[in-house]
Every structure is written in structure tokens, then in C-alpha cells.
Protein backbone atom coordinates (compact mmCIF):
# COMPACT_ATOMS: atom_id res chain seq x y z
CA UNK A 1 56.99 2.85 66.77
CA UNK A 2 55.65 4.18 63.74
CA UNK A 3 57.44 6.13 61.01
CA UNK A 4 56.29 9.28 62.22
CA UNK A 5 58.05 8.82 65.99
CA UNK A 6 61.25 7.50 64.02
CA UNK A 7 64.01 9.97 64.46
CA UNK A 8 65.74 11.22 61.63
CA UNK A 9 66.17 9.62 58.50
CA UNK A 10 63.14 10.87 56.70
CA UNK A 11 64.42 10.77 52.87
CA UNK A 12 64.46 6.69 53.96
CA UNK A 13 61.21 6.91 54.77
CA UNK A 14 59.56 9.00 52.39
CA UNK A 15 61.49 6.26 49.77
CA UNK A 16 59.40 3.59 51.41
CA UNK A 17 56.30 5.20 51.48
CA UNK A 18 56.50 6.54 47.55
CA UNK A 19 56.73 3.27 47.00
CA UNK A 20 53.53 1.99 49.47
CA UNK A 21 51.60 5.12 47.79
CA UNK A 22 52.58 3.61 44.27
CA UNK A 23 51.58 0.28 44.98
CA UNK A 24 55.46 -1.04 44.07
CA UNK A 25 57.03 -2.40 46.58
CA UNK A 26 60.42 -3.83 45.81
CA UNK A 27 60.26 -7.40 47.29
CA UNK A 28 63.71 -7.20 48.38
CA UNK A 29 65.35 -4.41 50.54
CA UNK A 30 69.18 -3.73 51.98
CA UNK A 31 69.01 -1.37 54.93
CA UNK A 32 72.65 -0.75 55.34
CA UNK A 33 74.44 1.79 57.66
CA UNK A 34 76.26 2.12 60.86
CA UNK A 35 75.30 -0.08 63.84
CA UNK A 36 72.60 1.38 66.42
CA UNK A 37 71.46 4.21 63.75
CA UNK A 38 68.02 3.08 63.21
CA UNK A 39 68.02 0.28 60.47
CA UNK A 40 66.17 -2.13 62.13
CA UNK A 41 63.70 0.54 63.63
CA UNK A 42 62.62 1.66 60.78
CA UNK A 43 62.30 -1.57 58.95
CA UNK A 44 59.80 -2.50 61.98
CA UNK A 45 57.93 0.60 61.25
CA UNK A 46 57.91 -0.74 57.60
CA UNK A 47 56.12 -3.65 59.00
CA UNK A 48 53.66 -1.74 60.99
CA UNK A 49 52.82 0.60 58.01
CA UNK A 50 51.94 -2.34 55.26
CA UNK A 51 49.83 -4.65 57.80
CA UNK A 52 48.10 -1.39 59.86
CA UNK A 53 44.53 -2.28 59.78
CA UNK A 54 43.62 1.56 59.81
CA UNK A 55 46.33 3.87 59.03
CA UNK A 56 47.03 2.85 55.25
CA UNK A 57 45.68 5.86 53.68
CA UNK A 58 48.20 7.93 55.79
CA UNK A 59 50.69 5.30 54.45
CA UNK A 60 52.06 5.05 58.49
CA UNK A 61 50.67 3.22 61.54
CA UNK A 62 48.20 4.40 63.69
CA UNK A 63 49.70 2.31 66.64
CA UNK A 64 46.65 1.47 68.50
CA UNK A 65 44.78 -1.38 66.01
CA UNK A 66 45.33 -5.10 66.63
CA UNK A 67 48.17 -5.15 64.13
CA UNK A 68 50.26 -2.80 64.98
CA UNK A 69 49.70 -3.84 68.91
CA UNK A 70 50.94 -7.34 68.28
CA UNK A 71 53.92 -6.27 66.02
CA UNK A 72 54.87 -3.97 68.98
CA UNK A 73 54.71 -7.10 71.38
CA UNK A 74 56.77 -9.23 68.62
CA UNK A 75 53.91 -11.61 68.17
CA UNK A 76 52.60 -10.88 64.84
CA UNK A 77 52.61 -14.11 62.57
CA UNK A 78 53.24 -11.94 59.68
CA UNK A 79 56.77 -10.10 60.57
CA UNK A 80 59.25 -12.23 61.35
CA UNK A 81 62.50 -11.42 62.47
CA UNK A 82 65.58 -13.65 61.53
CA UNK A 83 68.84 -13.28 63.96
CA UNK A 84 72.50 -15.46 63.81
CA UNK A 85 71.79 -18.38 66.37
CA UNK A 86 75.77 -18.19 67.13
CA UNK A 87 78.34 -17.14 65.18
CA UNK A 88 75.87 -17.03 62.14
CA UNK A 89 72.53 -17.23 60.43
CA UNK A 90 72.40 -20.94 59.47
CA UNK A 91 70.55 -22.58 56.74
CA UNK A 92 67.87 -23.77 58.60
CA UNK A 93 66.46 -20.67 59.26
CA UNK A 94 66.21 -19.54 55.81
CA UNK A 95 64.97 -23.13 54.76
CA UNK A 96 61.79 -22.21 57.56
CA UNK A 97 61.66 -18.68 55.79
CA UNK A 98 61.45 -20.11 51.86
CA UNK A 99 58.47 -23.05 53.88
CA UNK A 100 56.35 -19.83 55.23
CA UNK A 101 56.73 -17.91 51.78
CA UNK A 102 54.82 -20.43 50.46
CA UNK A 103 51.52 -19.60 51.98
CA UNK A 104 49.70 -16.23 52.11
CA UNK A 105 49.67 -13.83 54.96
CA UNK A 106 48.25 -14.97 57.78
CA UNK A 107 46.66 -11.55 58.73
CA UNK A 108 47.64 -9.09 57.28
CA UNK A 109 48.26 -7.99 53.47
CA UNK A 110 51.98 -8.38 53.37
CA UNK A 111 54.22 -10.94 55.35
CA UNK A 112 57.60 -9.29 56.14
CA UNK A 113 60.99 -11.20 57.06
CA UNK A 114 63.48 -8.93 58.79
CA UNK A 115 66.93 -9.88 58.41
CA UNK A 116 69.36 -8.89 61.60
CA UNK A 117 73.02 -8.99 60.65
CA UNK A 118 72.42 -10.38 57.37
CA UNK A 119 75.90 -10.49 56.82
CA UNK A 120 76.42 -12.95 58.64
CA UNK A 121 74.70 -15.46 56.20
CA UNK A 122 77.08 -18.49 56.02
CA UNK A 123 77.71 -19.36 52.52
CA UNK A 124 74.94 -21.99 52.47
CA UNK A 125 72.38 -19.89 53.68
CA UNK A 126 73.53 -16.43 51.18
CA UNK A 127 72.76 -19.35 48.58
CA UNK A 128 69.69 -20.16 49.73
CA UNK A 129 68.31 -17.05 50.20
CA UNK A 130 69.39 -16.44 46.50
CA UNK A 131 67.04 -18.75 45.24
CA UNK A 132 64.18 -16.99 47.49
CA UNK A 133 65.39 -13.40 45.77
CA UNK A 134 65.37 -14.88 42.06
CA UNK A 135 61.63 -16.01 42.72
CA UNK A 136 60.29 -13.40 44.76
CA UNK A 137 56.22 -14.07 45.90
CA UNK A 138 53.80 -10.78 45.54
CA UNK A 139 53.01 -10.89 49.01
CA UNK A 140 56.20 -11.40 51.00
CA UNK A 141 58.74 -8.97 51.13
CA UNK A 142 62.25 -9.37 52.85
CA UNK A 143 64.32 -6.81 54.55
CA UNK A 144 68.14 -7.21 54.94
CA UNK A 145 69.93 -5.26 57.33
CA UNK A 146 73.82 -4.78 57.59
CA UNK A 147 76.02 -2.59 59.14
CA UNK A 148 78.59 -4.47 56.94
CA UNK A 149 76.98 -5.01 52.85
CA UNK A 150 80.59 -5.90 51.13
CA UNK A 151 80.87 -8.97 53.52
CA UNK A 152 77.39 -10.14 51.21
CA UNK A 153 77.23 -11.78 48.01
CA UNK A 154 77.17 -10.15 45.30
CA UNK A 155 74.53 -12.01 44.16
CA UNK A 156 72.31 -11.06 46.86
CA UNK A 157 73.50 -7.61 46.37
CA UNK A 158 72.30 -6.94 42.58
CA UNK A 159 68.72 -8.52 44.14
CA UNK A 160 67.81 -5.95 46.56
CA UNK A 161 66.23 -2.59 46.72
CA UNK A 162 69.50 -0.41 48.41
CA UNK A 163 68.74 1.90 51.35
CA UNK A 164 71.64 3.29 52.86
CA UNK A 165 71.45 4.68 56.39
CA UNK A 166 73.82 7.68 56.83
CA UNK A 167 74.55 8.91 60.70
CA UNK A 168 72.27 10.80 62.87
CA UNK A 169 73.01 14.63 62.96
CA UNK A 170 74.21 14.82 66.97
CA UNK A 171 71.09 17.50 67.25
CA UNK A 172 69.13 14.41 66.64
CA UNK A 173 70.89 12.00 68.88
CA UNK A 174 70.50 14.82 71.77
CA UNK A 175 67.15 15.29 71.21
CA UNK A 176 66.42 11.74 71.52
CA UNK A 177 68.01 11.11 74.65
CA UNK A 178 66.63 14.45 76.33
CA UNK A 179 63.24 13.52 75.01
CA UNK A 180 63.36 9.65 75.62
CA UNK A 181 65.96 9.25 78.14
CA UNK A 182 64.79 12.32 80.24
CA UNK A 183 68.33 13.37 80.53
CA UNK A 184 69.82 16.81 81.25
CA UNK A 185 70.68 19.38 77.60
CA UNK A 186 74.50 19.59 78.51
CA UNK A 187 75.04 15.46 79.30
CA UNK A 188 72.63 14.75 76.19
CA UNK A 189 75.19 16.48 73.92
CA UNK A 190 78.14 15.32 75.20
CA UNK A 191 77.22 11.69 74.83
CA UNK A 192 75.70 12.25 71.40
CA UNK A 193 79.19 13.74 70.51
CA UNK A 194 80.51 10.26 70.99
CA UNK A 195 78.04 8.69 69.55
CA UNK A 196 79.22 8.22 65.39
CA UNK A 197 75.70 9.54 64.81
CA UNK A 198 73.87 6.22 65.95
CA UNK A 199 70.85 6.51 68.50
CA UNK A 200 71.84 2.67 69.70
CA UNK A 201 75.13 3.32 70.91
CA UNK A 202 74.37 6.59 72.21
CA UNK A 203 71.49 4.52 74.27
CA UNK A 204 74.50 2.30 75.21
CA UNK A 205 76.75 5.19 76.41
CA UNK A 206 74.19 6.21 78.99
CA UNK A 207 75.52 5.04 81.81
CA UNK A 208 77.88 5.96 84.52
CA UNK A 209 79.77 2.28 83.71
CA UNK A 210 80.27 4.19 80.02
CA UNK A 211 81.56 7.79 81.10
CA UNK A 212 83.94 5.61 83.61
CA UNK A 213 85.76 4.03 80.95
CA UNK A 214 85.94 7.16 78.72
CA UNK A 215 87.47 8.83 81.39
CA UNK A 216 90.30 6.30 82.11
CA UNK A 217 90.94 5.35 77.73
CA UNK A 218 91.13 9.55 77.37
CA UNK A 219 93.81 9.26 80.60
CA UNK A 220 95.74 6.56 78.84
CA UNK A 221 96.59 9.50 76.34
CA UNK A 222 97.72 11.55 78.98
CA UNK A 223 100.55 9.00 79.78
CA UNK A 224 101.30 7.86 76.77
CA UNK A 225 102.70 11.42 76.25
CA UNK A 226 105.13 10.31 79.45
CA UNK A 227 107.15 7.86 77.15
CA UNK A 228 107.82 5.97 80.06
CA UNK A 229 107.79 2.09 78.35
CA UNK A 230 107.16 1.03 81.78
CA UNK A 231 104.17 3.24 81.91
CA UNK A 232 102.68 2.09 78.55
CA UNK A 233 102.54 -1.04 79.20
CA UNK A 234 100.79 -0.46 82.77
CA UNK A 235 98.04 0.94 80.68
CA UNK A 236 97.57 -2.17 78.21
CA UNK A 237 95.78 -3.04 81.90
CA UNK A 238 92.92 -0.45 81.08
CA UNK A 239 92.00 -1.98 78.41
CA UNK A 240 90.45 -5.21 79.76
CA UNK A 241 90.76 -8.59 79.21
CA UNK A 242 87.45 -9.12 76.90
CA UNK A 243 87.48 -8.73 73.34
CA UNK A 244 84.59 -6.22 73.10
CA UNK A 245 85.50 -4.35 75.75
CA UNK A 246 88.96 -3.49 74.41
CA UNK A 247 87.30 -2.64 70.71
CA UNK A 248 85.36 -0.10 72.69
CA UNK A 249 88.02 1.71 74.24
CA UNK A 250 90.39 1.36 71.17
CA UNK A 251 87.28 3.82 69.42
CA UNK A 252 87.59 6.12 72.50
CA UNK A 253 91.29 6.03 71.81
CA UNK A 254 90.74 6.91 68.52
CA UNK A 255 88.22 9.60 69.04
CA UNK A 256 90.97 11.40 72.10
CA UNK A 257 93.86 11.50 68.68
CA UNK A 258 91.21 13.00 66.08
CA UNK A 259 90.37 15.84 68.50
CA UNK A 260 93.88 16.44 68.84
CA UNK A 261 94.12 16.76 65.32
CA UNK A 262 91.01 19.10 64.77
CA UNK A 263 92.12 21.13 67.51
CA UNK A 264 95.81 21.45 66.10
CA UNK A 265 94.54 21.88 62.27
CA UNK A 266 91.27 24.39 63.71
CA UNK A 267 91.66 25.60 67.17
CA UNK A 268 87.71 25.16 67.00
CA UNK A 269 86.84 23.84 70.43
CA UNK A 270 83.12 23.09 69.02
CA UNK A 271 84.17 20.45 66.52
CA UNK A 272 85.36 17.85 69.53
CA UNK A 273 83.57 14.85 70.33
CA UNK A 274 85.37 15.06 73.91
CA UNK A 275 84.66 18.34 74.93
CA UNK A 276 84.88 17.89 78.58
CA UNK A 277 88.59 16.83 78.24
CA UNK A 278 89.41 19.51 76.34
CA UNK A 279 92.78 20.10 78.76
CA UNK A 280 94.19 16.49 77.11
CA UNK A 281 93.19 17.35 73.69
CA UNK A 282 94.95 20.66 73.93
CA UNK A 283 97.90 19.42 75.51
CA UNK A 284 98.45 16.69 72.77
CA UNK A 285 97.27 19.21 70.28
CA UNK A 286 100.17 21.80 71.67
CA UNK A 287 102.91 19.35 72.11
CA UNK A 288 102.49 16.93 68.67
CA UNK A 289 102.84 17.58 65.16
CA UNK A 290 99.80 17.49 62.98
CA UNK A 291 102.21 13.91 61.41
CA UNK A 292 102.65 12.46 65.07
CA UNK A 293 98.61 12.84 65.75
CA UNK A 294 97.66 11.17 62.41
CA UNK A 295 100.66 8.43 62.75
CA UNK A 296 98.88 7.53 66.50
CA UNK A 297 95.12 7.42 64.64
CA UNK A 298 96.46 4.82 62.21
CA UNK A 299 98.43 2.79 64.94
CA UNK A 300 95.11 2.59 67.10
CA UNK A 301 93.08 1.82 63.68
CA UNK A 302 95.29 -0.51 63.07
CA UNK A 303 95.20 -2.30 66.44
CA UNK A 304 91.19 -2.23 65.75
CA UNK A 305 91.51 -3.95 62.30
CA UNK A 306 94.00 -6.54 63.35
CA UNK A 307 91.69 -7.50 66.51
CA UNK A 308 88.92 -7.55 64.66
CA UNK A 309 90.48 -10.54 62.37
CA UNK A 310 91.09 -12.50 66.05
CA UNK A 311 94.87 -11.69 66.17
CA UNK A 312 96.69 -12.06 69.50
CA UNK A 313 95.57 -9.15 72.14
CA UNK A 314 98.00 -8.81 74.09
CA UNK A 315 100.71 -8.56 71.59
CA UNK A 316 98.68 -6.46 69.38
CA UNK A 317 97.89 -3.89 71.79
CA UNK A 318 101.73 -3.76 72.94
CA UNK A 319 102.41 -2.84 69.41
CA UNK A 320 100.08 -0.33 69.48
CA UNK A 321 101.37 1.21 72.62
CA UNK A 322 104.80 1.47 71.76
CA UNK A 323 104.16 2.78 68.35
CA UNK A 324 101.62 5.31 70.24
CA UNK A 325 105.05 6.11 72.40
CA UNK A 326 107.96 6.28 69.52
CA UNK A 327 109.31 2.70 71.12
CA UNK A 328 110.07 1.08 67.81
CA UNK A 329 112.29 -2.10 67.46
């Protein structure tokens, strides 16, 4: 994919090429934004611009020339891509990245190391990439991608060329998937309302296994309005056993209460993310006050934070249920 098929987030790109045009190419980047919205897409179409053998006039790829085909088949010498093996990036993988800096290109003018999750550097390797970013090399740049920048040095911080990476207008999202997924206007915009604005997890809400589990988190709100204890915690059962899986419903969760709040604060049935439920939103919305909707939003935020810090599950998302329900202790 070249810069010109990227979707959305053209002041990023006409950054990148200013700088190509100028000949000044920061040898350091941090492409930071939400996760799925097109970081490491674009940073790929970075790639293909610098090393195109033909399209450098037009400061983009022309996708067809011996470059841009092997970058497109992920066997270019010259772009490498770096990824956590585990938990985390370990040092041995930047100690292989500072080795191939040391030599030119192999092929084409620039060799470019793309950084996936950079955060998730151990403090060994955020040290030893330090050293690579306070001797930078003319004809290797490095791109650092994050959906998560605070959690880096900031060291490697101050060293880098910032790019942030703001959400996809839905229009954008719904185009995509109508144009690249072949799907229908009306399911295309309901699934890019859910999507936060990234094209990644809109790709991963395409599927029936998706719209399933929406459907039975935005039910869970339905009986939570019961206040039957006995009933709240038979829900905890929708929520799955698996770590991920529950983190995804807790942000359906969350996205049932904020309708119920826009609706209650707006009436304006066009600002929901779940449109199609709108009989759950509006019955929360009717029966809640504006306090009770935001006090669930930070009780299910809440639950999200603590899980994401490993806490206990089970007893986490009891709290959260009985707070959700008025059960206090």
C-alpha cells in the first residue's frame, strides 16, 4: 500500500513527504495513536516511498517496481520490522538492529527499522536503543510505533520526530469497509460507530462472532437495570473466562452507558455508537439520572483499569456489577 491508497490521515503524510521533498528526514520517528488506526500502515508506506525505484519524484510508491513488490511480500532486506518475542521486545533484537546499522543499504537508499509496540521495550533494550538514537547513521532511519508513548523513556522520547495519529472520522472507517470489505452502507456504519475511529478494530468487528457478543454485553445492561443480585452475578458469566475477551466486552459495556448519557443530555439519536439498540439506550436514558449513567461509566472504567494491571477477575468484575446495580457493602 502506498500513501496514496492509505485512508485518512493525510496531514501525517504530507509531514513525511515535506520532509522526503526537503531532503530532511528526521532519523528518528514516534507514530503514536490508538491501536488499529493506521500507524503501522503508514509507516510501511514510508518504507515503500524512500526505497521506490521509480516513484521518488512523486515522493509515493508506484507499487509495481521490484522494491516496492518485495516490501509488500515482507522480504525486503532494507525494512525491517521489530515485534515483542513474548511479553516484550528484548535486547537482542535491538543489539541485531545497532549490528545492521552499521552497514549501508543493501538495496535501496534508506534502510528502515519499524518498531511494533515499542513500548514494550524492556528497560535494557529502551537503553540500548538510546545509544542507537544519540548516534543516528545518515542512511538508516527508525520508526517507533505506540499506541501507549508515556509507558517510553523519556529519553527516547526527546530523540524522536513526534507523529501523533488521531482517530479515523467513522465516514472513513465506513468507506473502508464498504470499499475493501465489500460490505453493505447500513452494516458498514454501524460497525464503524463502534469502532473508536481505528480501521483495525473495525476490520476485527466484522464478523458475526463480533455482533454476537455486542448483542449479549448491550443485554447485560438490560438486566442490570433488574437489580436482582442474583441476576448480576449470572451475567459476570457473559463475560468469559479469558482476559481479552472480557476487556472487549467491558468497552462494549462502556460504549451501552455513554449512549445513555448522550441520549439523556441530547435526545440526538445520531450521536450513538449503538444505534441498533437504541430501545436499551433509551430505556436507561429514561429511567437514570444523568449522575447514575456517569457513576456506571466510571465503575466499568474502572473494572478496565484494574484488569488491565492483572488484578483478580472474578472479584473485580463482581465489584463492578454490584456497583453497576446500587449493591454496595
Amino acid at each position: 500500500m502506498s500513501f496514496k491508497d492509505v485512508y485518512g490521515h493525510e496531514k501525517q503524510i504530507k509531514v513525511l513527504q515535506s520532509a522526503m521533498a526537503k531532503d530532511r528526514i528526521p532519523h528518528a520517528h514516534l507514530f503514536y495513536g490508538a491501536e488499529g488506526v493506521g500507524k503501522k500502515t503508514v509507516a510501511e508506506a514510508f518504507a515503500k516511498a524512500l526505497n521506490c525505484k521509480s516513484g521518488r519524484d512523486s515522493l509515493d510508491a508506484c507499487d509495481a517496481c521490484s522494491s516496492c513488490l518485495k516490501i509488500d511480500h515482507g522480504n525486503h532486506p532494507d525494512v525491517i520490522t521489530i515485534k515483542a518475542q513474548g511479553q516484550s521486545i528484548i535486547i537482542q533484537e535491538i543489539r541485531e538492529l545497532q549490528e545492521q546499522m552499521k552497514f549501508s543499504p543493501f538495496e535501496g537508499g534508506k534502510r528502515i527499522f519499524i518498531v511494533v509496540d515499542a513500548d514494550r521495550m524492556n528497560i535494557v533494550s529502551a537503553n540500548a536503543i538510546l545509544k542507537t538514537l544519540e548516534e543516528p547513521s545518515a542512511s538508516n532511519i527508525l520508526v517507533l510505533l505506540t499506541s501507549r508513548p508515556h509507558q517510553l523513556p523519556a529519553t527516547v522520547l526527546s530523540r524522536c520526530q513526534h507523529l501523533r495519529f488521531n482517530p479515523l472520522r467513522r465516514e472513513t472507517v465506513a468507506s473502508f469497509l464498504e470499499e475493501k470489505s465489500s460490505l453493505d452502507h447500513k452494516s458498514a456504519h454501524l460497525i464503524a460507530l463502534s469502532s473508536g475511529g481505528s480501521i483495525g478494530k473495525a476490520q476485527a468487528m466484522n464478523d458475526e462472532s463480533y455482533l454476537t457478543t455486542r448483542a449479549t454485553v448491550l443485554d447485560i445492561i438490560a438486566r442490570i437495570k433488574t437489580k436482582d443480585p442474583l441476576k448480576l452475578l449470572s451475567a459476570l458469566n457473559d463475560f468469559g473466562q479469558e482476559r481479552k475477551d472480557i476487556m472487549e466486552r467491558l468497552c462494549i459495556l462502556m460504549t451501552g452507558y455513554r449512549d445513555a448519557l448522550v441520549y439523556k443530555e441530547t435526545g440526538d439519536r445520531d450521536s450513538l455508537i449503538n444505534q441498533d439498540y437504541i430501545d436499551i439506550i433509551k430505556s436507561v436514558a429514561e429511567s437514570e439520572s444523568g449522575r447514575d449513567i456517569v457513576r456506571c461509566i466510571r465503575a466499568v472504567d474502572r473494572a478496565f483499569h484494574t484488569l488491565s494491571q492483572n488484578a483478580n477477575k472474578q472479584l473485580t468484575l463482581e465489584v463492578m456489577m454490584f456497583t453497576l446495580g446500587r449493591y454496595r457493602e
